[in-house]
Protein backbone atom coordinates (compact mmCIF):
# COMPACT_ATOMS: atom_id res chain seq x y z
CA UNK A 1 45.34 98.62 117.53
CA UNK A 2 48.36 96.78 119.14
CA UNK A 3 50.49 98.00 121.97
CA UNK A 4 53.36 99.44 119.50
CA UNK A 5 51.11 101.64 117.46
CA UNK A 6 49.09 102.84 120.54
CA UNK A 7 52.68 104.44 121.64
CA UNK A 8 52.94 105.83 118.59
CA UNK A 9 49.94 107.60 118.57
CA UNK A 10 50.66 108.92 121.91
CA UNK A 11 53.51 110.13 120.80
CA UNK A 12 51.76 112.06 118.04
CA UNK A 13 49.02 113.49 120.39
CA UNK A 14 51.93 114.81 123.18
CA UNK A 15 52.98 116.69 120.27
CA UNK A 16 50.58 119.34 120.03
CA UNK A 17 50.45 119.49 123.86
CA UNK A 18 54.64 120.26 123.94
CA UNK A 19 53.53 123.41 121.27
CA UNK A 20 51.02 124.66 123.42
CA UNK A 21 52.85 124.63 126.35
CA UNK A 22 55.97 125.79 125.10
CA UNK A 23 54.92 128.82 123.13
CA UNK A 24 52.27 129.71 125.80
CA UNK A 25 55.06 130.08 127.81
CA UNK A 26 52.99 128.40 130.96
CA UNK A 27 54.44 128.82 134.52
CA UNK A 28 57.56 126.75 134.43
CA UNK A 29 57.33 125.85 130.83
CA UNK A 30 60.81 124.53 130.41
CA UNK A 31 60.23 122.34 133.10
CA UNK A 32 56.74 120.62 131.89
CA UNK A 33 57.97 121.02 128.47
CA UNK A 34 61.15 118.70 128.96
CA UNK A 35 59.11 116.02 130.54
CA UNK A 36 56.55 115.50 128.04
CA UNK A 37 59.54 115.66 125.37
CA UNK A 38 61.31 113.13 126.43
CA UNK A 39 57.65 110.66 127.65
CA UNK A 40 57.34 111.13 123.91
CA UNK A 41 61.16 110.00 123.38
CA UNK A 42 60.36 107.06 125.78
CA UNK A 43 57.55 105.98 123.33
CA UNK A 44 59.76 106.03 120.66
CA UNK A 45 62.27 103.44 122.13
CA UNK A 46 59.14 101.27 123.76
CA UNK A 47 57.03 101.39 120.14
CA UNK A 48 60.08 99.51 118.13
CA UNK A 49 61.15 97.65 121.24
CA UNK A 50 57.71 96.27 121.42
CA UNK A 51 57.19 95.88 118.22
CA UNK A 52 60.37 93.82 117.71
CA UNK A 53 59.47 91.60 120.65
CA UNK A 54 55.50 91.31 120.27
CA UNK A 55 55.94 90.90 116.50
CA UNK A 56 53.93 92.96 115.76
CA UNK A 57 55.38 94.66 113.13
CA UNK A 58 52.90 96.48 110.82
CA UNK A 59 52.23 98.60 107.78
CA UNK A 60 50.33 100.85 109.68
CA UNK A 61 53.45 101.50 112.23
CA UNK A 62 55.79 102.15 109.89
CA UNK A 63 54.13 104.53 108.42
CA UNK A 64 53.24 106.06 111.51
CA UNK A 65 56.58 106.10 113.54
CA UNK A 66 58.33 108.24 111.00
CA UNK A 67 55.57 110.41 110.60
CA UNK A 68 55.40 110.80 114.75
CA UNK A 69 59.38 111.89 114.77
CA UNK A 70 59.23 114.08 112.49
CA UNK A 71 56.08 115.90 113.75
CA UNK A 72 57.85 115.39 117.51
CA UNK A 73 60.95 117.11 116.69
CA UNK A 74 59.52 119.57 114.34
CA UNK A 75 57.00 121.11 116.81
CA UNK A 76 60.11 121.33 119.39
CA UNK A 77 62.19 123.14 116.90
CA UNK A 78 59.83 125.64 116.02
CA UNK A 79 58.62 126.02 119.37
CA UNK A 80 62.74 126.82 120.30
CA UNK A 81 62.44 129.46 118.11
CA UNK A 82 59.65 130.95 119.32
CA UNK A 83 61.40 131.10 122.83
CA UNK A 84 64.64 132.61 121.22
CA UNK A 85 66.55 129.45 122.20
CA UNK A 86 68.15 128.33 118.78
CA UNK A 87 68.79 130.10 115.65
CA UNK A 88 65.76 129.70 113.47
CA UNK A 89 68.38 128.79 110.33
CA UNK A 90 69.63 126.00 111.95
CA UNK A 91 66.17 124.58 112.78
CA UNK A 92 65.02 125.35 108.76
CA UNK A 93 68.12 123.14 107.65
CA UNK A 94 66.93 120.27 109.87
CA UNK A 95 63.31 120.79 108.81
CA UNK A 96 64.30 120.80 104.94
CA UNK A 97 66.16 117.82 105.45
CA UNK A 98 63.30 115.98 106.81
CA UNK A 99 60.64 116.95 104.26
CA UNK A 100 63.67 116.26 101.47
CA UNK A 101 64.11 112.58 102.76
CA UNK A 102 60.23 111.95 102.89
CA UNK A 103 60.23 113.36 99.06
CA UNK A 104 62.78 110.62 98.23
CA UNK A 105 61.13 107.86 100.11
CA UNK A 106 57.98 109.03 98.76
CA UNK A 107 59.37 109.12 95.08
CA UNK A 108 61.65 105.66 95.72
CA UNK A 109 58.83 103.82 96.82
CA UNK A 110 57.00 104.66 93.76
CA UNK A 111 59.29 102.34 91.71
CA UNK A 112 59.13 100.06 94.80
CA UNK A 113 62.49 100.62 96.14
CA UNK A 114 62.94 101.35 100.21
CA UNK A 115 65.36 103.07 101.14
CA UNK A 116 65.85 101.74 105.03
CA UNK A 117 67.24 104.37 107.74
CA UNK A 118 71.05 103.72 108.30
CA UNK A 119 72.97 104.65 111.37
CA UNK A 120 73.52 108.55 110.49
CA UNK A 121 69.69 109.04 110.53
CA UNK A 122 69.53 107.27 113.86
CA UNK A 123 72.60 109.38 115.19
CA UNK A 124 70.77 112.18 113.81
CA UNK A 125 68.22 111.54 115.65
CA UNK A 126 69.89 111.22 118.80
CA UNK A 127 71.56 114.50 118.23
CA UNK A 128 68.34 116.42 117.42
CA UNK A 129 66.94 114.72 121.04
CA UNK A 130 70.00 115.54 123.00
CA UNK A 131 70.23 118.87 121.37
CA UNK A 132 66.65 119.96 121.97
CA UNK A 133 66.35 118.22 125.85
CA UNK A 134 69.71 120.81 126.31
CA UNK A 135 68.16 124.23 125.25
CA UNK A 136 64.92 123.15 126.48
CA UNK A 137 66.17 122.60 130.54
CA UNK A 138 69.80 123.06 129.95
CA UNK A 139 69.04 126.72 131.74
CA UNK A 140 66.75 125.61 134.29
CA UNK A 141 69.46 123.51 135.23
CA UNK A 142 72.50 126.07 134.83
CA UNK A 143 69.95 127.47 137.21
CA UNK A 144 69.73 124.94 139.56
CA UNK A 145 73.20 124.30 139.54
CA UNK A 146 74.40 127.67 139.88
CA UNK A 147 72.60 128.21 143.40
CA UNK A 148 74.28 125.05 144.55
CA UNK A 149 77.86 124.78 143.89
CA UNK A 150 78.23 128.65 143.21
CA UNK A 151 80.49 127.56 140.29
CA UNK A 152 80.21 130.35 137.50
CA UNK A 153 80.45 127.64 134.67
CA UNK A 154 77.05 127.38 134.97
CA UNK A 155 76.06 130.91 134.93
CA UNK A 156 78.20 131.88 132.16
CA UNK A 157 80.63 130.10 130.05
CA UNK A 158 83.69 131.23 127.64
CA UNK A 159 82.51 130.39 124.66
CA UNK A 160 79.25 132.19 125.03
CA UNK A 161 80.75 135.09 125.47
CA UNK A 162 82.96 134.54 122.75
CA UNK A 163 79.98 134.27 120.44
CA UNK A 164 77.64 136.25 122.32
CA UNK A 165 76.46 137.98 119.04
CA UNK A 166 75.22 134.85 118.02
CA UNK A 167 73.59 133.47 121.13
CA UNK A 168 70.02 134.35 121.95
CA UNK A 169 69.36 135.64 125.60
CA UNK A 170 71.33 137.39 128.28
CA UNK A 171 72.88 134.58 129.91
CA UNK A 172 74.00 130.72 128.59
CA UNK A 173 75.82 128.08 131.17
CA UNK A 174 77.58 125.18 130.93
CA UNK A 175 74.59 123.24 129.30
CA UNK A 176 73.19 126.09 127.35
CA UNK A 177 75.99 125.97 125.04
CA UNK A 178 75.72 122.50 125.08
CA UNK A 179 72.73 122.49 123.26
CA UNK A 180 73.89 124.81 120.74
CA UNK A 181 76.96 122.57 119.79
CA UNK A 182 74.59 119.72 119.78
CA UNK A 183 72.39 121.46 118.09
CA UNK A 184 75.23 122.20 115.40
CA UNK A 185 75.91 118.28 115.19
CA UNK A 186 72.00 117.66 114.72
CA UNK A 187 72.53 120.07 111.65
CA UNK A 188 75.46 118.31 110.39
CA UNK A 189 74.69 114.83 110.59
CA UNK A 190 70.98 115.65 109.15
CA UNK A 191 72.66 117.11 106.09
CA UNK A 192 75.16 114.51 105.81
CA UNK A 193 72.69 112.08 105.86
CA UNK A 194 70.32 113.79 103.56
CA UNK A 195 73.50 113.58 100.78
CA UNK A 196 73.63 109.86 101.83
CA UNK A 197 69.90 109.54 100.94
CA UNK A 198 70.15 111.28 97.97
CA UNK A 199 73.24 109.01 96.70
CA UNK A 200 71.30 105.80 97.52
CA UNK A 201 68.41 107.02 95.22
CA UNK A 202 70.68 108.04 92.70
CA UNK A 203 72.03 104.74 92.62
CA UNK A 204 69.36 102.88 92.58
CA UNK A 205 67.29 104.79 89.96
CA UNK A 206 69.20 107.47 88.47
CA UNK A 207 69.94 105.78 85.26
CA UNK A 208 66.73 104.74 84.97
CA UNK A 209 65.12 108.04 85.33
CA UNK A 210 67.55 109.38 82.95
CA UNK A 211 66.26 106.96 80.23
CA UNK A 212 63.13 107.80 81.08
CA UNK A 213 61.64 104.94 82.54
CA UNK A 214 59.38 103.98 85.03
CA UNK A 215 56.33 105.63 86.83
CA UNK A 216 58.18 108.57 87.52
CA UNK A 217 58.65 109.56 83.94
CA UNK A 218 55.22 107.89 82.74
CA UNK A 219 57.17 105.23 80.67
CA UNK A 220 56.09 102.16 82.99
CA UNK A 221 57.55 99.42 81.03
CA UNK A 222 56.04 97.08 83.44
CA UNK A 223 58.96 95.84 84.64
């Protein structure tokens, strides 16, 4: 196995170890929890930088590097919700999107189309990181800096006592609330580019399948 895919793999073995540690709700779980996140984030740039550079660009690591993200950002999301830090409707949304975008792949590549990742799913992407490194220490570090400037921005902020209602816990800061509106943009972006998805299938095969041919309607023409 080449250096690429071995950080991919790591990847998808910190995985379960961020669940565990999150929803067992270890001593200073936010803390350990944020830095295996984002080792795993670090694998994901390092995998396709090395990859890129080594050449070794393979089937096996395609196939694999999706798979890790997904699995990454999914066990984070769910494990948010265990710990009351984000809205568990907002997490389904980005969760259906993902499984919605394999289906199409899945489906596309069985008339051997590929539909490549475009710059929404990598801002996406981004968003769902940022997002999730945010409600995972963004507290811990209201915390911190709440004890040393004494500025109450980071103990409570406006808007989360505007929406209060809406906000899980007692008390959100500065970058508490910053997760939740990035959190919001993750949600945005992965439906926007879910619709983009869906368009370039349609495109691509939607007349087809409306003729009823190829595999998908089991009227291979052979072509």
């Amino acid at each position: 196995m080449n250096l690429p895919n071995t950080l991919t793999v790591i990847r998808i073995l910190l995985v379960p170890v961020l669940v565990v540690i999150l929803m067992t709700r270890v001593p200073h779980h936010a803390i350990i929890g944020s830095v295996v996140f984002w080792i795993a984030c670090i694998t994901d740039f390092y995998d396709g930088y090395y990859a890129r550079k080594l050449r070794q660009v393979t089937i096996l690591g395609k196939l694999l590097d999706p798979l890790a993200d997904k699995l990454l950002v999914s066990g984070a999301l769910l494990s948010l919700i265990e710990l009351g830090l984000t809205p568990a409707w907002m997490a389904f949304i980005i969760l259906a999107r993902e499984l919605a975008v394999t289906g199409l792949r899945g489906l596309a590549s069985e008339e051997g189309l590929t539909i490549a990742a475009d710059w929404l799913g990598k801002w996406k992407l981004g968003a769902q990181i940022a997002a999730i490194s945010c409600l995972l220490f963004g507290r811990v570090l209201d915390g911190w800096l709440w004890q040393l400037t004494d500025f109450k921005v980071f103990k409570t902020w406006s808007l989360g006592a505007t929406l209060k209602g809406n906000l899980p816990g007692d008390s959100w800061g500065l970058f508490g609330v910053l997760g939740l509106f990035l959190m919001w943009v993750a949600m945005l972006l992965a439906v926007w580019s879910a619709t983009t998805y869906f368009m370039s299938f349609w495109r691509s095969l939607g007349d087809k399948l409306m003729h009823g041919q190829g595999r998908l309607t089991g009227n291979d023409d052979g072509d």
